[in-house]
Protein backbone atom coordinates (compact mmCIF):
# COMPACT_ATOMS: atom_id res chain seq x y z
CA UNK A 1 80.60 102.42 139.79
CA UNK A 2 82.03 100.07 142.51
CA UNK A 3 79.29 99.73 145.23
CA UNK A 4 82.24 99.27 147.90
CA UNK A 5 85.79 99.76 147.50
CA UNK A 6 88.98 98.22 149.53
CA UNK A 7 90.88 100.07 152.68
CA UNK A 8 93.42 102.80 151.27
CA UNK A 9 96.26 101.11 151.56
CA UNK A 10 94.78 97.60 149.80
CA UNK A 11 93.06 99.92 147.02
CA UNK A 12 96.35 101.49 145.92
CA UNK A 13 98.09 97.93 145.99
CA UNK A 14 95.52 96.67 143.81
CA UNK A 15 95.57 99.39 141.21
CA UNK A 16 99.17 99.36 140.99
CA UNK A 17 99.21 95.68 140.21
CA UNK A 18 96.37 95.93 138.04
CA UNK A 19 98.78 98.35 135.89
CA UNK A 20 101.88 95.97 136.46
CA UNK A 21 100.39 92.68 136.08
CA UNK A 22 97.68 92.73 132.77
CA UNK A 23 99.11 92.18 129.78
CA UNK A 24 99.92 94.65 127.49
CA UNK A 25 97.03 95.94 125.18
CA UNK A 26 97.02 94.59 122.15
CA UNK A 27 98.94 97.06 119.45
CA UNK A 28 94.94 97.86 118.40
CA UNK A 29 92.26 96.65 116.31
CA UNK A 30 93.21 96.04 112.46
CA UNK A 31 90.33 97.02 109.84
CA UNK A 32 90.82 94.35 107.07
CA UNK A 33 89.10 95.02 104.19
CA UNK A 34 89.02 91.21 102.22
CA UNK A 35 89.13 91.02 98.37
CA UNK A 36 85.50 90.88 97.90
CA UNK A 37 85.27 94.27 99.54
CA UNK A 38 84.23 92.70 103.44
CA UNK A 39 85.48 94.58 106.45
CA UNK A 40 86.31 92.61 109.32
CA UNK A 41 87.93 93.76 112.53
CA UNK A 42 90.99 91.78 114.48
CA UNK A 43 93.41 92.63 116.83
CA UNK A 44 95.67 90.53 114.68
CA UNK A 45 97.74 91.93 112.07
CA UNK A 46 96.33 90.65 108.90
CA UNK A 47 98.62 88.79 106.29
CA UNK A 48 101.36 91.42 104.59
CA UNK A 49 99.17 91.22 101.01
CA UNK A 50 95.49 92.04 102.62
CA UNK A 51 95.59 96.06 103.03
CA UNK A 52 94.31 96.99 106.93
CA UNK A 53 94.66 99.97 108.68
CA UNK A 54 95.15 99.91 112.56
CA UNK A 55 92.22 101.23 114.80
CA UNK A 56 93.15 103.59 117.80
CA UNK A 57 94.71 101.37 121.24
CA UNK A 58 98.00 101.65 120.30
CA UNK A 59 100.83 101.48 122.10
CA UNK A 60 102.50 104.98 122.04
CA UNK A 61 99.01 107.42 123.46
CA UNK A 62 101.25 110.25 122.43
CA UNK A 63 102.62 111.44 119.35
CA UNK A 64 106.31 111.41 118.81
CA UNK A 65 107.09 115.20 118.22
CA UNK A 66 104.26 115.76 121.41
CA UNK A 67 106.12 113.48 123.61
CA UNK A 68 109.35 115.37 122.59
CA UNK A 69 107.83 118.23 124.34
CA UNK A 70 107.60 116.29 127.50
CA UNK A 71 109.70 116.99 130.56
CA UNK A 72 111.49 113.46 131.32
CA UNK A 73 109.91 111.73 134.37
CA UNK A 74 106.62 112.82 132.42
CA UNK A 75 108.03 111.52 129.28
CA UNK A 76 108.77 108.19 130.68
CA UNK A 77 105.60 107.56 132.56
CA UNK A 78 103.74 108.09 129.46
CA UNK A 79 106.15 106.03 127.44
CA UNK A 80 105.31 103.28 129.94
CA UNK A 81 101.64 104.06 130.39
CA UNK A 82 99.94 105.88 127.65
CA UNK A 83 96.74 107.45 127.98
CA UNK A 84 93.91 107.52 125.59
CA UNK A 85 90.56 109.12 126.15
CA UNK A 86 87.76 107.83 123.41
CA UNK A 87 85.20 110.73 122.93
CA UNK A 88 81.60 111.18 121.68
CA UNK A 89 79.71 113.86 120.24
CA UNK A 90 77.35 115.99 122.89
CA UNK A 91 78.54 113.46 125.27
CA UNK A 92 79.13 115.71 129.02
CA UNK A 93 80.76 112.83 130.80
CA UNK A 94 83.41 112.73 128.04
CA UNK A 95 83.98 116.47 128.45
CA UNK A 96 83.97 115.95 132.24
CA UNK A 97 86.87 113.14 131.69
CA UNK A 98 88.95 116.02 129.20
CA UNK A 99 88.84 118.17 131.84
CA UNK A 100 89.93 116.30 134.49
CA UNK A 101 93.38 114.78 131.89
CA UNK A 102 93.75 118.64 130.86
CA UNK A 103 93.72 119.58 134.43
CA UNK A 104 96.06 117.23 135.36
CA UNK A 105 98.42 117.82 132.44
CA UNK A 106 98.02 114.41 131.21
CA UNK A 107 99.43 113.67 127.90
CA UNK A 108 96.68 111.68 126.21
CA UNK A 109 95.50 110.97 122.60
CA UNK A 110 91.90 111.19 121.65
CA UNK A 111 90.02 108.69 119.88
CA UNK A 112 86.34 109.85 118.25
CA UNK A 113 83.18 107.48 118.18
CA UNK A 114 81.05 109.34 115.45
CA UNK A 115 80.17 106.48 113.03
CA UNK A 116 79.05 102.98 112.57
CA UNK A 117 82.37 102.11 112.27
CA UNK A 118 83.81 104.07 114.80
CA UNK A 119 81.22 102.28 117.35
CA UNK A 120 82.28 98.47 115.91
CA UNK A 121 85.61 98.82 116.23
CA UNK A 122 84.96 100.32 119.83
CA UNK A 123 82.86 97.50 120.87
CA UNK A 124 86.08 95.50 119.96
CA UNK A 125 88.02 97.20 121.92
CA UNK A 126 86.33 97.60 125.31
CA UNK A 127 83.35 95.01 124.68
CA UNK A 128 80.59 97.46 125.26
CA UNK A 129 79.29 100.70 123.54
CA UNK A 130 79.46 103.26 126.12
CA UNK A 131 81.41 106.50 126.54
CA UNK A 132 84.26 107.41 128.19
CA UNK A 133 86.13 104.63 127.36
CA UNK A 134 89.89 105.51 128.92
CA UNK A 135 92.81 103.44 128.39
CA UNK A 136 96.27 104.04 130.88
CA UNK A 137 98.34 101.30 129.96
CA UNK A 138 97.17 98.35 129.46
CA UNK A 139 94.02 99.52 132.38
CA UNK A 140 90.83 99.93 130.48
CA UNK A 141 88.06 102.04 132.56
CA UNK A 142 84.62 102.56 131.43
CA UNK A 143 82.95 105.13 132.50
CA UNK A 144 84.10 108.28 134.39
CA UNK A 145 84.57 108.73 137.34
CA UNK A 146 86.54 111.57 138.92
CA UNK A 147 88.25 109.32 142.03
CA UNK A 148 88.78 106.11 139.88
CA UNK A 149 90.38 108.15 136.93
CA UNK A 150 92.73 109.89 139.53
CA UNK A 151 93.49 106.38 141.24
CA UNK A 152 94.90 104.81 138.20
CA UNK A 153 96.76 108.14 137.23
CA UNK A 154 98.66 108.47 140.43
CA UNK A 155 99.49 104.49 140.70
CA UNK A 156 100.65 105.07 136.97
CA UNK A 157 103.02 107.79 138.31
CA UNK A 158 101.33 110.70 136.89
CA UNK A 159 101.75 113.95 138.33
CA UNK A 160 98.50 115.77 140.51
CA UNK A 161 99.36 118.99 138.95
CA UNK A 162 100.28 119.94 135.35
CA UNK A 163 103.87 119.80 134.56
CA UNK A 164 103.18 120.14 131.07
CA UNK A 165 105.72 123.29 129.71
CA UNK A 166 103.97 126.00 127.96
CA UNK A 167 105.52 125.14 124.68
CA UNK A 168 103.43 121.82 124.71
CA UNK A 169 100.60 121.22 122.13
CA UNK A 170 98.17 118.33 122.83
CA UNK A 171 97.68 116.32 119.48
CA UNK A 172 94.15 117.01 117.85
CA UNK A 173 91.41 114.31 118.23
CA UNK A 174 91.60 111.59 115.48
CA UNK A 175 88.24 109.28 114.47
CA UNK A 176 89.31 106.02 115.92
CA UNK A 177 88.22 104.32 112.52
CA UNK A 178 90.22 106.39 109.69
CA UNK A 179 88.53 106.63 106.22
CA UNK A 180 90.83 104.63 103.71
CA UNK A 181 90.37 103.74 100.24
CA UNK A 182 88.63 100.70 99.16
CA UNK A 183 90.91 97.34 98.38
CA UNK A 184 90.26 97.44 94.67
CA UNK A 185 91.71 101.25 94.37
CA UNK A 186 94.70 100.45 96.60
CA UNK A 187 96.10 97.88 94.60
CA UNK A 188 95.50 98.71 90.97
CA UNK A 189 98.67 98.44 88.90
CA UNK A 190 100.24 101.42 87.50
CA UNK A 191 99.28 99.90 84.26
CA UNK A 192 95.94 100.20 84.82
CA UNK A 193 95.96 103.75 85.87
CA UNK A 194 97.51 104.50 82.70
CA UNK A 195 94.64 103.41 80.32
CA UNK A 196 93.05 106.80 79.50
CA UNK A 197 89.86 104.78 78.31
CA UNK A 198 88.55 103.32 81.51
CA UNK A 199 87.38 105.59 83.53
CA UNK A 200 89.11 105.85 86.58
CA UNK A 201 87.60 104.90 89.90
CA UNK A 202 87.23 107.75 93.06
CA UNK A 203 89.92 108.07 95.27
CA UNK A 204 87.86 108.26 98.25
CA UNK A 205 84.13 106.48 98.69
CA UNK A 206 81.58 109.39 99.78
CA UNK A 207 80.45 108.76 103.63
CA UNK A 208 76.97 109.35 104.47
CA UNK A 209 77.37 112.28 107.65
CA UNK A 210 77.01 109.71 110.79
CA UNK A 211 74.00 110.03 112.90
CA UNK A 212 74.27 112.10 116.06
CA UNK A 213 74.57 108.36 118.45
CA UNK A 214 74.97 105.70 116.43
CA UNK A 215 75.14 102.31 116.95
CA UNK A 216 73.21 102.60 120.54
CA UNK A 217 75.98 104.64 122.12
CA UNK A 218 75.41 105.26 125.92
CA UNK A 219 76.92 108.25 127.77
């Protein structure tokens, strides 16, 4: 938390251009798994041949048949400035942050930190490994905090009240890493598969249940 903040008038100038001005956040982080079976993490898109699967941050917060829903000045501010709220289990200050988005009728999508994984690639994104981690834009804040959270969503345009019609269905929280299928299994020829002699390999690699905060997460 800021220990002193700007007059009124100064404050909402500088959050506005803070919005405006950064550049755009990157499309995500890429999980590359390598030939020898090495995952690395990049907000590059990896070459066309190495299978990778992007990691939360991206640029549309809201799902396509969600933002549908949307009345259009709400539409168009979240086209512009997508929100995304990254969660952790038994975490309060990430329910407090929910709260104040569902209050608001904030479109947002949520991003999970439950594993290893989850907790690299957030580190990647935001350079630390605490929770809340909230996105508007290209405006990452850390933390939550009820007056900065509601700074950046009115300088993004966002209304104070829910204008959200009763139709409207917030997308279901997503793990910000998704489980994929190891390199070897992805691109085995057809041929292969067709042998009935080999045995074939398992679609999916079991995961170990994550531990309850791993990685040193801080609430």
């Amino acid at each position: 938390m800021n220990a002193h903040c700007p007059a009124p008038r100064l404050l909402a100038l500088a959050v506005l251009a803070s919005l405006l001005a950064a550049p755009v956040l990157a499309q995500g982080v890429y999980r590359i798994v390598g030939p020898d079976g090495k995952v690395t993490y990049s907000d590059q898109p990896p070459p066309a041949t190495t299978p990778a699967r992007p990691v939360g941050g991206t640029a549309a917060g809201v799902s396509a048949g969600a933002s549908a829903q949307l009345p259009f000045e709400l539409r168009q501010t979240s086209s512009r400035y997508p929100v995304t709220l990254y969660t952790g289990r038994d975490c309060a200050p990430c329910n407090s942050g929910r709260n104040l988005l569902n209050a608001r009728g904030i479109p947002y999508s949520e991003k999970t930190v439950e594993t290893p994984q989850d907790a690299e690639a957030l580190k990647r994104l935001s350079g630390e490994a605490s929770l809340p981690f909230l996105t508007i834009g290209s405006q990452q804040i850390k933390g939550y905090s009820d007056t900065e959270w509601s700074q950046f969503l009115d300088a993004a345009g966002y209304p104070k009240q829910s204008a959200l019609p009763s139709s409207y269905r917030r997308p279901a929280a997503t793990p910000l890493v998704a489980t994929a299928r190891p390199a070897e299994a992805a691109g085995a020829s057809s041929a292969a598969r067709e042998q009935p002699a080999a045995p074939s390999a398992p679609a999916e690699v079991p995961v170990t249940p994550p531990p309850q905060n791993p990685a040193g997460i801080r609430f």
